[in-house]
Protein backbone atom coordinates (compact mmCIF):
# COMPACT_ATOMS: atom_id res chain seq x y z
CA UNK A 1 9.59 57.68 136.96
CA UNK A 2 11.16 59.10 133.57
CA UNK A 3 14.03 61.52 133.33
CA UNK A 4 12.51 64.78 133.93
CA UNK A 5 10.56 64.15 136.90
CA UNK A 6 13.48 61.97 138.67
CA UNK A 7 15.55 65.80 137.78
CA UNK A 8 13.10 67.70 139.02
CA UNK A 9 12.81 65.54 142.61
CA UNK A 10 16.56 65.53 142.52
CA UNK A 11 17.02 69.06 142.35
CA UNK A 12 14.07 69.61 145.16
CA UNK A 13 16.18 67.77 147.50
CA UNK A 14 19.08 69.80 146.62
CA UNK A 15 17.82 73.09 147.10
CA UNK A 16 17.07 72.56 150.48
CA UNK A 17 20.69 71.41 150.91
CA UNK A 18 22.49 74.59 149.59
CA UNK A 19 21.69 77.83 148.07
CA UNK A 20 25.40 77.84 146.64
CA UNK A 21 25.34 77.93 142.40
CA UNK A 22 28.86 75.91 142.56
CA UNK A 23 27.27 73.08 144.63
CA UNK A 24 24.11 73.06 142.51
CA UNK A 25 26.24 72.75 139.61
CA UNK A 26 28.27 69.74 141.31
CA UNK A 27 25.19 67.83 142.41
CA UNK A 28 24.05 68.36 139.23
CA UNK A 29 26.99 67.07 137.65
CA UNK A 30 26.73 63.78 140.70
CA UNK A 31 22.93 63.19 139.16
CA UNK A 32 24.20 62.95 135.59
CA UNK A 33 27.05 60.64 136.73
CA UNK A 34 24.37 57.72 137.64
CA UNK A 35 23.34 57.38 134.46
CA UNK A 36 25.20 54.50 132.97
CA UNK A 37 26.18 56.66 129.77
CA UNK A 38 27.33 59.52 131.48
CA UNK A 39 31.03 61.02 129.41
CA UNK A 40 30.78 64.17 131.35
CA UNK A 41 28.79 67.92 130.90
CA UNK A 42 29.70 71.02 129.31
CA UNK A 43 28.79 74.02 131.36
CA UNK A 44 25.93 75.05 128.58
CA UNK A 45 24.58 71.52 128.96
CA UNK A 46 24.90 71.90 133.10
CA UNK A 47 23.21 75.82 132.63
CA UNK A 48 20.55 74.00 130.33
CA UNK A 49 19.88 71.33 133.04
CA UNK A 50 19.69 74.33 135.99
CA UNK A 51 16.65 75.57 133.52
CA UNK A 52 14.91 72.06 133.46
CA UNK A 53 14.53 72.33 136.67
CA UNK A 54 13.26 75.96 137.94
CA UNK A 55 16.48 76.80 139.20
CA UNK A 56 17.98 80.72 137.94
CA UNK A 57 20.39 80.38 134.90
CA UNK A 58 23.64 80.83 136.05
CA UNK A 59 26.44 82.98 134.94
CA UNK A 60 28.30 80.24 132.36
CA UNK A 61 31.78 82.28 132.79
CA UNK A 62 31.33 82.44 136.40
CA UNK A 63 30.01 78.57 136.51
CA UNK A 64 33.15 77.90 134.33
CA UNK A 65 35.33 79.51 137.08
CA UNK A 66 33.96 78.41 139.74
CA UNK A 67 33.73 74.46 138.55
CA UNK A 68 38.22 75.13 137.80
CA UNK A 69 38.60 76.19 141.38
CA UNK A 70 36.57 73.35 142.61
CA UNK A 71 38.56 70.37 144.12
CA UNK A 72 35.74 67.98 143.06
CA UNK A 73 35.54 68.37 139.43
CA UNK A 74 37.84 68.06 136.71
CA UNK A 75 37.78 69.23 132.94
CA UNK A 76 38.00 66.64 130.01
CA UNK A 77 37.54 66.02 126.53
CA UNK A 78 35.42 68.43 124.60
CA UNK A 79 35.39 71.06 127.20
CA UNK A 80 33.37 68.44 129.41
CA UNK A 81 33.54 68.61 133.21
CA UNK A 82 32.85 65.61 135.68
CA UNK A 83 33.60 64.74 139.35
CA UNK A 84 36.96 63.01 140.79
CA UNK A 85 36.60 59.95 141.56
CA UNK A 86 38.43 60.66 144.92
CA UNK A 87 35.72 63.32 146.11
CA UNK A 88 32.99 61.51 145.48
CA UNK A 89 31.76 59.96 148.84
CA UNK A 90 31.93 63.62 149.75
CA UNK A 91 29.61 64.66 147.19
CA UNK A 92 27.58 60.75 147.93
CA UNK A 93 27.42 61.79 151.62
CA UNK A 94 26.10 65.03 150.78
CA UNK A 95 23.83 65.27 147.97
CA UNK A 96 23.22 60.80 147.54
CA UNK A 97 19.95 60.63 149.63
CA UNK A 98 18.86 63.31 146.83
CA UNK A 99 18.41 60.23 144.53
CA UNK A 100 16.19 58.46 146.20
CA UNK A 101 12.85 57.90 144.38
CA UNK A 102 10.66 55.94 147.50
CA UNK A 103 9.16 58.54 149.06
CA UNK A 104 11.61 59.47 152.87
CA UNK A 105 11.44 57.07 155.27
CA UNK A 106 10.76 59.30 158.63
CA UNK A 107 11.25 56.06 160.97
CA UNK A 108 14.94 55.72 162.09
CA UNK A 109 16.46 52.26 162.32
CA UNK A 110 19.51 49.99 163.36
CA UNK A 111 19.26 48.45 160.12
CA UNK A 112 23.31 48.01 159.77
CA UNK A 113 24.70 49.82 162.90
CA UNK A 114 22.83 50.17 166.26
CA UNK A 115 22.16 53.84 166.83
CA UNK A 116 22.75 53.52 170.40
CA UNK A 117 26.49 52.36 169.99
CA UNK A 118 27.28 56.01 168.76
CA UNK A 119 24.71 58.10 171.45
CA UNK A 120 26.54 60.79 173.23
CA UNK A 121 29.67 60.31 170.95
CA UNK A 122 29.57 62.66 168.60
CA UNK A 123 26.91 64.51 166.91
CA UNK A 124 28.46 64.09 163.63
CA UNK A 125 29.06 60.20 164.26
CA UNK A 126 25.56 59.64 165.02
CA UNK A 127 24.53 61.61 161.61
CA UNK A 128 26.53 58.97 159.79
CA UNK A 129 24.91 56.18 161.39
CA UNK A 130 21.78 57.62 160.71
CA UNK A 131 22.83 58.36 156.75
CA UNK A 132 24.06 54.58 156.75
CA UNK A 133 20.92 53.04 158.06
CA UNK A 134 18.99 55.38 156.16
CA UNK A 135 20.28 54.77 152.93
CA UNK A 136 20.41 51.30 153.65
CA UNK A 137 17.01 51.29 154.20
CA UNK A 138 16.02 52.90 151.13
CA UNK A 139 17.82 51.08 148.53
CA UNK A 140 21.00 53.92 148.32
CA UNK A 141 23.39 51.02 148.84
CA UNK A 142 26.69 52.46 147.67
CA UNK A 143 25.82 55.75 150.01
CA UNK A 144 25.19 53.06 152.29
CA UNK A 145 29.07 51.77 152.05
CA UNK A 146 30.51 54.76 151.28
CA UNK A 147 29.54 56.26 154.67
CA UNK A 148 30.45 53.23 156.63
CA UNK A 149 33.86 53.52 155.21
CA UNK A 150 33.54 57.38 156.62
CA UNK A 151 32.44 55.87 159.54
CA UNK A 152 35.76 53.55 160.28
CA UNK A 153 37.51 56.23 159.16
CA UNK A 154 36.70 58.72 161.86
CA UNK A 155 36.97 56.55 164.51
CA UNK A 156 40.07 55.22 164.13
CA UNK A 157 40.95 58.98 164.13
CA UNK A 158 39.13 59.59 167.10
CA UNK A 159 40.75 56.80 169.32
CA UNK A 160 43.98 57.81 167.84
CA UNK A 161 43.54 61.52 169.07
CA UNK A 162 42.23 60.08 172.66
CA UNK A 163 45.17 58.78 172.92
CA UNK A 164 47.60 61.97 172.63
CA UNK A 165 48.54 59.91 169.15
CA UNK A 166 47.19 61.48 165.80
CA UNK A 167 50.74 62.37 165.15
CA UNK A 168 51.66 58.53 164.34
CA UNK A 169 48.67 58.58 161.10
CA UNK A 170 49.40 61.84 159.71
CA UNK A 171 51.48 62.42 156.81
CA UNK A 172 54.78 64.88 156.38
CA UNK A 173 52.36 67.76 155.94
CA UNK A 174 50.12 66.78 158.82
CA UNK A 175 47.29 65.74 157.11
CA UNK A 176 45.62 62.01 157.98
CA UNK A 177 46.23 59.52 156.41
CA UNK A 178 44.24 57.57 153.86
CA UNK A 179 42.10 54.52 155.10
CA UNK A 180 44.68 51.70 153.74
CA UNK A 181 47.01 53.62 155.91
CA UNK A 182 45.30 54.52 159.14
CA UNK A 183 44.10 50.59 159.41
CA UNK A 184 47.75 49.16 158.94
CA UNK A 185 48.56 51.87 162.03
CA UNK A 186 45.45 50.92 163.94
CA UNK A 187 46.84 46.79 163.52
CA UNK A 188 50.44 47.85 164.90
CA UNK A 189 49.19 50.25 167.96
CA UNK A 190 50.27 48.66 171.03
CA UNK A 191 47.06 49.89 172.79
CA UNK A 192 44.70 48.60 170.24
CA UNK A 193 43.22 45.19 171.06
CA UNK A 194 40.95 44.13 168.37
CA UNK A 195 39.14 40.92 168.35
CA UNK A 196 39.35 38.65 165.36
CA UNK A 197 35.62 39.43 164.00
CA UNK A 198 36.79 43.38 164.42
CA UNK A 199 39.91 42.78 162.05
CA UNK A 200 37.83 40.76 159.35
CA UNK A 201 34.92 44.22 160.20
CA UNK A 202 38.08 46.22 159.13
CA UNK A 203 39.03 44.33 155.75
CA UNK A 204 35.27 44.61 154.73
CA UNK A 205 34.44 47.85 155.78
CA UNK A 206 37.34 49.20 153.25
CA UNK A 207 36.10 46.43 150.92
CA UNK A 208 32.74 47.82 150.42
CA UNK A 209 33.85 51.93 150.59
CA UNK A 210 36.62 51.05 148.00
CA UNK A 211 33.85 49.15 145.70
CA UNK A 212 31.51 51.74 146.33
CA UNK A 213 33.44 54.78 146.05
CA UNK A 214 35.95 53.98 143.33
CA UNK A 215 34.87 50.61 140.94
CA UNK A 216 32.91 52.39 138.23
CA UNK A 217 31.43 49.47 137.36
CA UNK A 218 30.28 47.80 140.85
CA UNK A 219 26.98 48.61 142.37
CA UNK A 220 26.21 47.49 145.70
CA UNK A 221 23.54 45.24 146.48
CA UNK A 222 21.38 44.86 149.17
CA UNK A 223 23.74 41.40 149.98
CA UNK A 224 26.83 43.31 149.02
CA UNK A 225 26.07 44.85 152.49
CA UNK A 226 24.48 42.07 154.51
CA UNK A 227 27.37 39.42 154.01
CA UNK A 228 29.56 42.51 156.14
CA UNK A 229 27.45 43.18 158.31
CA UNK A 230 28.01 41.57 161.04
CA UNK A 231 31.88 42.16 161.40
CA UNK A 232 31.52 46.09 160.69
CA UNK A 233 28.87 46.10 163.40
CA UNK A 234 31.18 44.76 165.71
CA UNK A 235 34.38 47.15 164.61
CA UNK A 236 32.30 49.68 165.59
CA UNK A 237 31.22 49.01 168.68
CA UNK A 238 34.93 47.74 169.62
CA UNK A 239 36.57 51.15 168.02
CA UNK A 240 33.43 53.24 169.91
CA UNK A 241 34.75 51.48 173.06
CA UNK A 242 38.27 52.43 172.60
CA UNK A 243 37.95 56.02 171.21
CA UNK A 244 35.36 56.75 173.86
CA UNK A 245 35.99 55.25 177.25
CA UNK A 246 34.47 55.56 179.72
CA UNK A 247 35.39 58.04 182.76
C-alpha cells in the first residue's frame, strides 16, 4: 500500500472518530509521526495534507491557533509543529487503530487479557481490553502496550478510590500521580497483597508502556508483548479482584 492510499484509509478512520478540525489536524500530525523521517509539519504542509485526502481546507490562522492552545502539540524549528511525547498514548489510544492496513478484525478475543476478567467493571475498562486485544491482534503492537500501561494505570486508581484512599497517590494539586509513582504506593499499601508473578506483571507492564510510549526508537514486537504476558495477565486479574470486590 503506497503513501497516498495508506492517507487516504487513515483519514477514513478518522473521520468517523471526530468531526473536530483541531483533532483532524493532530491525527494528522500522529500519521506523519510513523514515518521514520518525520522532523515535524508546518500548518501549510498539515492544510496541504487535509486536501490529499477530501477533507475541507482549513482556516491556516485558525489551525495555527488552535494547534498553540492544544496540550498535545508543540511548535519547533522552522515554524514546524509535532506531538509531545507525553500525550501521545492519548492520541495512540484514540486515533492508533486508524493505522491499521489488514482489513478490521470484527471477532473479539482474549488474545493478551481475558475479556471476562473486566465484565461488569467498568465500561471504559472493558473498551481498553478490547483496544489491547484488538490491536494486539492486528499487528498495532505499541497501541497494544501503550493501553495496557492505561490499563494498570486505572486500576490501581480504582482500588485506591474503593478504598476511601486516592488522597495517598495524588499530588499537592490533587492530580494522580504518574505510573512510576502510583506503583511504588500500590507496593507500600498495607491492604494490597500482591503475589510475586503480580509484582514482576507490574515492572513489565510499565516496561512495555514506557518503551512504547516514550523510546523513539523502540517498536514493539509481537514477542515484545508475549514474553509479558503472562505476569500482566495476572496483575490484572489480582488488581480487578481488589478494586472490585465482591459484595
Amino acid at each position: 500500500m503506497d503513501e497516498s492510499t495508506k492517507i487516504k484509509a487513515f483519514a477514513t478512520c478518522v473521520v468517523d472518530k471526530t468531526s473536530s478540525v483541531t483533532d483532524r489536524g493532530v491525527a494528522l500530525l500522529y500519521f506523519r509521526s510513523l514515518n521514520e523521517d518525520y522532523n515535524g509539519a508546518t500548518i501549510s504542509e498539515l492544510a496541504s495534507d487535509f486536501g490529499k485526502v477530501g477533507w475541507p481546507a482549513p482556516n491556516q490562522t485558525r489551525l495555527k491557533s488552535s494547534l498553540g492552545h492544544d496540550k498535545r502539540t508543540m511548535k519547533i524549528f522552522g515554524n514546524k509543529w509535532k506531538i509531545r511525547s507525553d500525550r501521545l498514548p492519548d492520541i495512540e489510544a484514540k486515533f492508533g487503530t486508524c493505522t491499521v492496513s489488514q482489513p478490521k478484525i470484527n471477532t473479539e478475543t482474549d488474545s493478551i487479557i481475558p475479556r471476562e476478567l473486566l465484565k461488569g467493571t467498568r465500561g471504559y475498562l472493558e473498551e481498553i481490553v478490547r483496544q489491547i486485544n484488538g490491536c494486539y491482534d492486528t499487528g498495532f503492537f505499541d497501541a497494544s502496550g501503550v493501553m495496557v500501561r492505561r490499563l494498570i494505570e486505572t486500576l490501581i486508581i480504582e482500588f485506591f478510590e474503593e478504598k476511601k484512599l486516592q488522597n495517598n497517590i495524588k499530588d499537592s494539586t490533587g492530580e494522580y500521580l504518574m505510573l512510576n509513582n502510583l506503583i511504588t504506593a500500590t507496593l507500600a499499601e498495607s491492604s494490597v497483597s500482591l503475589g510475586r508473578n503480580a509484582k514482576k506483571g507490574l515492572v513489565d507492564a510499565k516496561w512495555l508502556g514506557d518503551q512504547s510510549a516514550h523510546n523513539r526508537r523502540f517498536l514493539a514486537t509481537k514477542p515484545d508483548i508475549d514474553k509479558v504476558q503472562q505476569g500482566i495477565r495476572i496483575l490484572v486479574q489480582e488488581l480487578v479482584t481488589l478494586a472490585f470486590p465482591k459484595k
